[in-house]
N, C-alpha and C. Protein backbone atom coordinates (compact mmCIF):
# COMPACT_ATOMS: atom_id res chain seq x y z
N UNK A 1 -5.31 2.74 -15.83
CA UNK A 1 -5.51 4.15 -15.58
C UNK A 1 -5.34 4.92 -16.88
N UNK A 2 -6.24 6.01 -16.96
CA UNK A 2 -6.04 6.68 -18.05
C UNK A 2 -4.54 7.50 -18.75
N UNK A 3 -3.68 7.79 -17.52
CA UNK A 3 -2.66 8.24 -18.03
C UNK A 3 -1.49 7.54 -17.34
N UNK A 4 -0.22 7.23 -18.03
CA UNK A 4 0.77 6.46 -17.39
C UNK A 4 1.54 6.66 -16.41
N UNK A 5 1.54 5.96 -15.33
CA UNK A 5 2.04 5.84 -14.43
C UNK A 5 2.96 5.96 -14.01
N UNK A 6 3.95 6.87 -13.42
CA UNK A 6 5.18 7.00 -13.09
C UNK A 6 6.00 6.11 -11.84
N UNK A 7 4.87 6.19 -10.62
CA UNK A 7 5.86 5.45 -9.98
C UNK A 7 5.46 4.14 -9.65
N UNK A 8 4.06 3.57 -9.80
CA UNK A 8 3.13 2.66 -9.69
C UNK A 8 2.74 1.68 -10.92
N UNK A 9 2.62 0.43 -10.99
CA UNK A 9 1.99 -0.17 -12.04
C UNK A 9 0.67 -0.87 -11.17
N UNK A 10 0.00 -1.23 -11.68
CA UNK A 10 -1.78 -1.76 -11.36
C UNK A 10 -2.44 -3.01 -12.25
N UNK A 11 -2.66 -3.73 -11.17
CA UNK A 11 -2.85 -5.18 -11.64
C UNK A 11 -4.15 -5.68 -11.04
N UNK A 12 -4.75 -6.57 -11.47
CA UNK A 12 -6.21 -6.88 -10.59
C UNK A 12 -5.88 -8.68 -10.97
N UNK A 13 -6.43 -8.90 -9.36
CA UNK A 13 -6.56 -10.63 -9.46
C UNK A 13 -7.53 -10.75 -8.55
N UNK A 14 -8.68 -11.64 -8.87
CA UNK A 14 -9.32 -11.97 -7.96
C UNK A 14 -10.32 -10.99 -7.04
N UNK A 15 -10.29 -9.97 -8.17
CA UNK A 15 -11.35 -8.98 -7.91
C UNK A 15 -10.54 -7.95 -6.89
N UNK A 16 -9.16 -7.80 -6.64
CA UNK A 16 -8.10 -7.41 -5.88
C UNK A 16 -7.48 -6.34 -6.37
N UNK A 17 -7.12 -5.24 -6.35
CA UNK A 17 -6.37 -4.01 -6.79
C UNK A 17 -5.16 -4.85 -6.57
N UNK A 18 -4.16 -4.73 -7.35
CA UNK A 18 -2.80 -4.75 -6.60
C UNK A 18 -1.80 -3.82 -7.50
N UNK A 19 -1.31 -3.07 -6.53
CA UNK A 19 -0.41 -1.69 -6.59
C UNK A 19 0.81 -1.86 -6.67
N UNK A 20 1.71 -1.79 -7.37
CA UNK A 20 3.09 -2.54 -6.90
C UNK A 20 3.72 -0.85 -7.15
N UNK A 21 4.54 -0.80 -6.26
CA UNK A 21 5.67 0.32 -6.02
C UNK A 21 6.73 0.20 -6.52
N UNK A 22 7.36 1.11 -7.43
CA UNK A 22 8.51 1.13 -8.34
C UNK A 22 9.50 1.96 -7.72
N UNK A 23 9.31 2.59 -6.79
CA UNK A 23 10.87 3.59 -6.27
C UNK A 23 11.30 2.45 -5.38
N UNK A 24 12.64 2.71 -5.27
CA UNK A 24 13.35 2.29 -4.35
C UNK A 24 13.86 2.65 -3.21
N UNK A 25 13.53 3.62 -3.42
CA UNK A 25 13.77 5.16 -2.14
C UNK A 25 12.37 6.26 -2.09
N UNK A 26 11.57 6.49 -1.09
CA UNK A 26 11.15 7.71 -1.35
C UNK A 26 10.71 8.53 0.08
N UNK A 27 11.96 9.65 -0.78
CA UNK A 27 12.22 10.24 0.54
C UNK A 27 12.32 11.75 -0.37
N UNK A 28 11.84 12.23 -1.25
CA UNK A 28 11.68 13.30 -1.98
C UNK A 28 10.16 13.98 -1.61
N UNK A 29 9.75 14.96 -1.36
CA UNK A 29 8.40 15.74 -1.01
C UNK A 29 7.55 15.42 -2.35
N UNK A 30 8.53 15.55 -3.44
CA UNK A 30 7.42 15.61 -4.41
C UNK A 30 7.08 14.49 -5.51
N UNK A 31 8.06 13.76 -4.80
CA UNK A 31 7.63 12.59 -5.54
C UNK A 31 6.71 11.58 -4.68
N UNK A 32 7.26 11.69 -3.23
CA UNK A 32 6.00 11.42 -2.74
C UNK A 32 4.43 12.06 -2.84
N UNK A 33 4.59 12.92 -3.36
CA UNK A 33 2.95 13.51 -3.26
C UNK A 33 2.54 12.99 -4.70
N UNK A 34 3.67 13.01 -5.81
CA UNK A 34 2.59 12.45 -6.90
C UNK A 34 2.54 10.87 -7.08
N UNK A 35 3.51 10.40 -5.46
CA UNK A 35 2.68 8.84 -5.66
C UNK A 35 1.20 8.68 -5.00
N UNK A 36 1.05 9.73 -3.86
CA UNK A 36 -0.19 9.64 -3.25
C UNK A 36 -1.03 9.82 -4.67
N UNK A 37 -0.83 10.97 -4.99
CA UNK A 37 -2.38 11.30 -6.47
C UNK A 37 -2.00 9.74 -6.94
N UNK A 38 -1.14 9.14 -7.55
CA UNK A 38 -1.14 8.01 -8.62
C UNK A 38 -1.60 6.59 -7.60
N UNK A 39 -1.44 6.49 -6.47
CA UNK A 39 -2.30 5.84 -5.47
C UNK A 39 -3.80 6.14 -5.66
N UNK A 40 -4.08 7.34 -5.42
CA UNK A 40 -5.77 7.51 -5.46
C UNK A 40 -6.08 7.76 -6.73
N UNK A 41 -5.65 7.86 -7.88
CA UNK A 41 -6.61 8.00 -9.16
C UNK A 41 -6.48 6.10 -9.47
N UNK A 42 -5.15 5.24 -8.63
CA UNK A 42 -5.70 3.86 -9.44
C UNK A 42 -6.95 3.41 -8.42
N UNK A 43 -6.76 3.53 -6.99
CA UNK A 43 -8.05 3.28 -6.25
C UNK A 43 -9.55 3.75 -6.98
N UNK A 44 -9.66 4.96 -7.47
CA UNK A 44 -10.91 5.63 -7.95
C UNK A 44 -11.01 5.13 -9.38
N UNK A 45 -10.35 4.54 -10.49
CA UNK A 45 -10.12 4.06 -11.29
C UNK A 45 -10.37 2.41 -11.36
N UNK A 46 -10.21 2.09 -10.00
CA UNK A 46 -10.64 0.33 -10.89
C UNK A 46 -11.18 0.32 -9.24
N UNK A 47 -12.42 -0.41 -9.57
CA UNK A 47 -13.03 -0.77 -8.20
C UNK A 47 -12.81 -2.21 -7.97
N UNK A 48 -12.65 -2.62 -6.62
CA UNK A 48 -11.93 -4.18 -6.16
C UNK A 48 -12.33 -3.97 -5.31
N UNK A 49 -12.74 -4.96 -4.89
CA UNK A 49 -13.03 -5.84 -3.14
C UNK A 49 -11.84 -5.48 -2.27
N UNK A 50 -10.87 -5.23 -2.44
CA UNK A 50 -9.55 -4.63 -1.43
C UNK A 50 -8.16 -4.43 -2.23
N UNK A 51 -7.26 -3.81 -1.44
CA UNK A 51 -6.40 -2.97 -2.41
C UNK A 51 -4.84 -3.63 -2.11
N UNK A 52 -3.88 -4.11 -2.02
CA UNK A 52 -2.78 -4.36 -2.00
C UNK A 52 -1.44 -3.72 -2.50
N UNK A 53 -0.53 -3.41 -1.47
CA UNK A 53 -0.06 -2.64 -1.80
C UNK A 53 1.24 -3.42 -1.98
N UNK A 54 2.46 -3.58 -3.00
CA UNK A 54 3.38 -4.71 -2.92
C UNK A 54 5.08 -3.69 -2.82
N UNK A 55 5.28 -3.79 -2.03
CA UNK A 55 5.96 -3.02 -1.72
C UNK A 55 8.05 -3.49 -2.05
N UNK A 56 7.86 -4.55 -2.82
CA UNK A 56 9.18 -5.39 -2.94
C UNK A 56 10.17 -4.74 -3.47
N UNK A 57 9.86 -3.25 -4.48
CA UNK A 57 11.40 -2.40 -4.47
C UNK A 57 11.51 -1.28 -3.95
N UNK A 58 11.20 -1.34 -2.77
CA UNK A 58 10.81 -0.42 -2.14
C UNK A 58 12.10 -0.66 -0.99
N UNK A 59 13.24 0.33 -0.74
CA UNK A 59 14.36 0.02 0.31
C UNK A 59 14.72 0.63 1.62
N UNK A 60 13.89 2.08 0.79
CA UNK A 60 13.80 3.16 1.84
C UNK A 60 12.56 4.01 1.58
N UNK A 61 12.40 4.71 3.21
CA UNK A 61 10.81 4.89 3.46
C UNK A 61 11.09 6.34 4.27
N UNK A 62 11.50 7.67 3.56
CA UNK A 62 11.54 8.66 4.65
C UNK A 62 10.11 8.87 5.02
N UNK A 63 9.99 9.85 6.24
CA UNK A 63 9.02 10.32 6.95
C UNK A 63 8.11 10.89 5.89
N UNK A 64 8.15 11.42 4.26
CA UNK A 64 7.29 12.11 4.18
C UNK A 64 6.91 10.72 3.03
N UNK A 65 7.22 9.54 3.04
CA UNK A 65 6.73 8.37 2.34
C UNK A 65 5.61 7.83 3.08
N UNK A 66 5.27 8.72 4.39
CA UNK A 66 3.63 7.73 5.17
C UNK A 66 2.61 8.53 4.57
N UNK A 67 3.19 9.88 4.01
CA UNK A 67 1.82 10.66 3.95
C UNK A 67 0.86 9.79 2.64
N UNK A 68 1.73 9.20 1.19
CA UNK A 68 0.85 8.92 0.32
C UNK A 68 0.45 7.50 0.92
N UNK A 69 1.19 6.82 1.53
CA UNK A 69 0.48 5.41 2.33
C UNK A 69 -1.00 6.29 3.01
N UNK A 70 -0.93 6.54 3.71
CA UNK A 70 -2.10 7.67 4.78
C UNK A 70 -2.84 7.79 4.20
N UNK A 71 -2.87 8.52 3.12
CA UNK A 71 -3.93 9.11 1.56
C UNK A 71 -4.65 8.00 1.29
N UNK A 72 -3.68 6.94 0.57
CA UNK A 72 -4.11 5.73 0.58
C UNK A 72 -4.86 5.09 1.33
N UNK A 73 -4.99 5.18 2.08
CA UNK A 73 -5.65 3.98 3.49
C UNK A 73 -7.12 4.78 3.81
N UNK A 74 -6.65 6.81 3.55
CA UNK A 74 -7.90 6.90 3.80
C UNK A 74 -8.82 6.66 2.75
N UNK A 75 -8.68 6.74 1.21
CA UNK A 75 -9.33 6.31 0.23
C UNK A 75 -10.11 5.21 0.24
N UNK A 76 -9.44 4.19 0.56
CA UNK A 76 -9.53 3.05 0.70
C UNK A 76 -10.76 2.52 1.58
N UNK A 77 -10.11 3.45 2.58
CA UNK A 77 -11.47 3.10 3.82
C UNK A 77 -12.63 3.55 3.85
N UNK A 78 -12.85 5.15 2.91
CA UNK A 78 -14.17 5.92 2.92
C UNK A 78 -14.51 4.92 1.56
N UNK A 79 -13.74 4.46 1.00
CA UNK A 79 -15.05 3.49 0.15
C UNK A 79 -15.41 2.19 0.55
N UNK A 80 -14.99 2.21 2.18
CA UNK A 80 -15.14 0.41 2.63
C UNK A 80 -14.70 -0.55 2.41
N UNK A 81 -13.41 -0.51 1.69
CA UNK A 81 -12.60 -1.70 0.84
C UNK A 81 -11.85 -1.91 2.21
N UNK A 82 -10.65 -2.49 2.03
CA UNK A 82 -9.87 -3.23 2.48
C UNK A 82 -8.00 -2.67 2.53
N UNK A 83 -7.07 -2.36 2.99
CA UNK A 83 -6.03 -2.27 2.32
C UNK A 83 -4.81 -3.30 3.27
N UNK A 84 -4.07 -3.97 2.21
CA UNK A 84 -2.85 -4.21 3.14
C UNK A 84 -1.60 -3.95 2.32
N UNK A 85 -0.47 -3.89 2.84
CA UNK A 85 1.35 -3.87 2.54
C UNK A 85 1.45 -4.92 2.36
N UNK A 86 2.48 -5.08 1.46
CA UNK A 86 3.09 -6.42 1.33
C UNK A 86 4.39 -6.29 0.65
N UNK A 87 5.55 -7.75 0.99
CA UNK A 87 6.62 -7.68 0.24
C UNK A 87 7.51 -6.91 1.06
N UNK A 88 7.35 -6.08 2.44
CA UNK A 88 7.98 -4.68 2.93
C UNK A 88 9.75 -5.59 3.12
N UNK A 89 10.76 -4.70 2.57
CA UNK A 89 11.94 -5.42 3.39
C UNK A 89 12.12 -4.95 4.86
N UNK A 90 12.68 -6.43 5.36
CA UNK A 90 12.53 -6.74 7.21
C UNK A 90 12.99 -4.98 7.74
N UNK A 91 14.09 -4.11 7.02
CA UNK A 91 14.90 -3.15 7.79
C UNK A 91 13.30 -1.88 7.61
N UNK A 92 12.65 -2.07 6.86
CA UNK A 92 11.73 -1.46 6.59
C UNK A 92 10.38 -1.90 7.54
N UNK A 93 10.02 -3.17 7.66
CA UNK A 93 9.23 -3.85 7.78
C UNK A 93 9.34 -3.26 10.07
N UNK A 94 10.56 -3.68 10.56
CA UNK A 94 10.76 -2.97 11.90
C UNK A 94 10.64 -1.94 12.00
N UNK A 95 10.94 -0.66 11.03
CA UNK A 95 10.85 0.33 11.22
C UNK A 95 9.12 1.29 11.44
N UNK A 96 8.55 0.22 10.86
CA UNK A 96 6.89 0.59 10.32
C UNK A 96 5.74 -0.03 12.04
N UNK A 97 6.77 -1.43 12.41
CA UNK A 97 5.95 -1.60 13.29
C UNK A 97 6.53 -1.15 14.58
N UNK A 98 8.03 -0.52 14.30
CA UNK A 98 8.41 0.33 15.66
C UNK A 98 7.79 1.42 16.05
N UNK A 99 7.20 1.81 14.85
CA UNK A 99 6.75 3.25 14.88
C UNK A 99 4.89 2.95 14.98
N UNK A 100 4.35 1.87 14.86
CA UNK A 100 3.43 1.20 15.24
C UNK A 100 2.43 1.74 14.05
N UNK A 101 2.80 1.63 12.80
CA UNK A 101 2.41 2.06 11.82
C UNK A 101 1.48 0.53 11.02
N UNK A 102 2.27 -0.46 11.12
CA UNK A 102 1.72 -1.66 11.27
C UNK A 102 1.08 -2.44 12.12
N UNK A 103 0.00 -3.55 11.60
CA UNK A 103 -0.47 -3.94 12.76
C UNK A 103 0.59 -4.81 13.44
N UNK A 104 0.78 -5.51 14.89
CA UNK A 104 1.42 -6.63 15.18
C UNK A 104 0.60 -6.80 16.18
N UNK A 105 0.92 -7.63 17.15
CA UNK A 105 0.28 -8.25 18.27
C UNK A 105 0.59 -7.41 19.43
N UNK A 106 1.36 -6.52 19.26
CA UNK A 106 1.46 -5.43 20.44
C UNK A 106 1.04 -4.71 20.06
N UNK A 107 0.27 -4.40 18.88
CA UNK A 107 -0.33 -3.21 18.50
C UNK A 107 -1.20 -3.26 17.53
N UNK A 108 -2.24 -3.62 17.60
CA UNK A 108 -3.21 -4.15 16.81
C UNK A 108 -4.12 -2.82 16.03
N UNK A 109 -4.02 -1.65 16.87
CA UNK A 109 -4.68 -0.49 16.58
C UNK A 109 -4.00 0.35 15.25
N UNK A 110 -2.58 -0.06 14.96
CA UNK A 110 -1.84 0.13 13.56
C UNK A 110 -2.88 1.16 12.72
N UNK A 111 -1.77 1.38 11.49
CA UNK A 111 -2.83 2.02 10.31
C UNK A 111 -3.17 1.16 9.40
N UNK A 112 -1.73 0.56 9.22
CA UNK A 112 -1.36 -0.58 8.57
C UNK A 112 -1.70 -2.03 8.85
N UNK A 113 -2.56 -3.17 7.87
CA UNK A 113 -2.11 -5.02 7.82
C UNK A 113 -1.15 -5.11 7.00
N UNK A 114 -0.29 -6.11 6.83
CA UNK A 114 0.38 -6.39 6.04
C UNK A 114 0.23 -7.86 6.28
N UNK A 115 0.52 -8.35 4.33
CA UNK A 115 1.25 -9.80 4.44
C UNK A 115 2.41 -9.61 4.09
N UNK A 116 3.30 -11.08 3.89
CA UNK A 116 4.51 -11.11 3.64
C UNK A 116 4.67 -11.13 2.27
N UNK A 117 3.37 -11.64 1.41
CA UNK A 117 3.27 -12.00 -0.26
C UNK A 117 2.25 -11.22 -0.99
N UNK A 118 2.39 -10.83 -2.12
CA UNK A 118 1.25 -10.93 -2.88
C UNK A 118 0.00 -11.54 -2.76
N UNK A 119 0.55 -12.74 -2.43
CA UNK A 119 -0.48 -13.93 -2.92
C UNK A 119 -1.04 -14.06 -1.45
N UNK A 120 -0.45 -14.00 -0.20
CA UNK A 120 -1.01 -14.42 1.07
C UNK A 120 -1.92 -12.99 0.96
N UNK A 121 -1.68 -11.81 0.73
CA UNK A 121 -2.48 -10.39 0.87
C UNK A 121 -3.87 -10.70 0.28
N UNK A 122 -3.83 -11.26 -1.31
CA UNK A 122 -4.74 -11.46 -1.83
C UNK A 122 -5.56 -12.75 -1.24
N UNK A 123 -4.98 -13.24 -0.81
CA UNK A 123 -6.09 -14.69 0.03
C UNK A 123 -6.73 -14.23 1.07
N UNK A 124 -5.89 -13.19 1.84
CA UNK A 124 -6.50 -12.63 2.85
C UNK A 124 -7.85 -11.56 2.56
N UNK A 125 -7.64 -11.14 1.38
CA UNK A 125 -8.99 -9.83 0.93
C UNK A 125 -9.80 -10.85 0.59
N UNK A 126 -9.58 -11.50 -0.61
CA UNK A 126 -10.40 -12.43 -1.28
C UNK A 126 -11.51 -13.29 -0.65
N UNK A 127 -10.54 -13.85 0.87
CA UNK A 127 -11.35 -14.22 2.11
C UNK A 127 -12.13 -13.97 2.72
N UNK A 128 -12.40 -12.54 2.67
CA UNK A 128 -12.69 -11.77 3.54
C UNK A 128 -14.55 -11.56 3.26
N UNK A 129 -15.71 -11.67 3.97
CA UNK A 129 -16.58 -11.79 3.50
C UNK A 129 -17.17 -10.26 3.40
């Protein structure tokens, strides 16, 4: 990306965006909003077959941390790509599919896929015809 990144770094494998998340908390209004912009200028910035989002220092998730996920997903989708989570910790990971924010098998209609890895996310886009 043209200018450096504050809360995000951006990696490509396999023709794959992958986004990795650097807060450990985000539960601030405004730092969530300038991860949404730094979400959509790396989406509009490197084009990939699907987007991954790696979510491994990531500990806490207030209510106003869905809006730049949301942003995200819609980006993602008006250009037809792909997006999934990954890495989420488990106290995080229940909280996303309690709230049915993720897909699971009781709730398939989610906003959210997730894998558990990097690497399973990216097999899964990569796969994907």
């Amino acid at each position: 990306m043209s200018n450096e990144c504050r809360f995000i770094t951006v990696d490509h494998e396999r023709d794959i965006l992958v986004v990795t998340v650097k807060l450990e908390r985000i539960s601030d209004f405004e730092i969530a909003h300038e991860l949404g912009n730094e979400f959509v200028a790396a989406v509009r910035e490197h084009p990939a077959k699907g987007v991954v989002v790696d979510m491994r220092h990531v500990s806490y998730l207030a209510s106003v941390g869905f809006g730049p996920l949301i942003t995200l997903r819609s980006c993602v989708k008006e250009s037809g790509r792909r997006l999934l989570l990954c890495n989420l910790a488990e106290p995080l990971k229940r909280v996303l599919t309690a709230t049915r924010v993720l897909i699971n098998p009781e709730s398939t209609n989610a906003l959210f896929e997730y894998a558990d890895s990097v690497d399973a996310a990216i097999e899964m886009l990569a796969s994907q015809s």
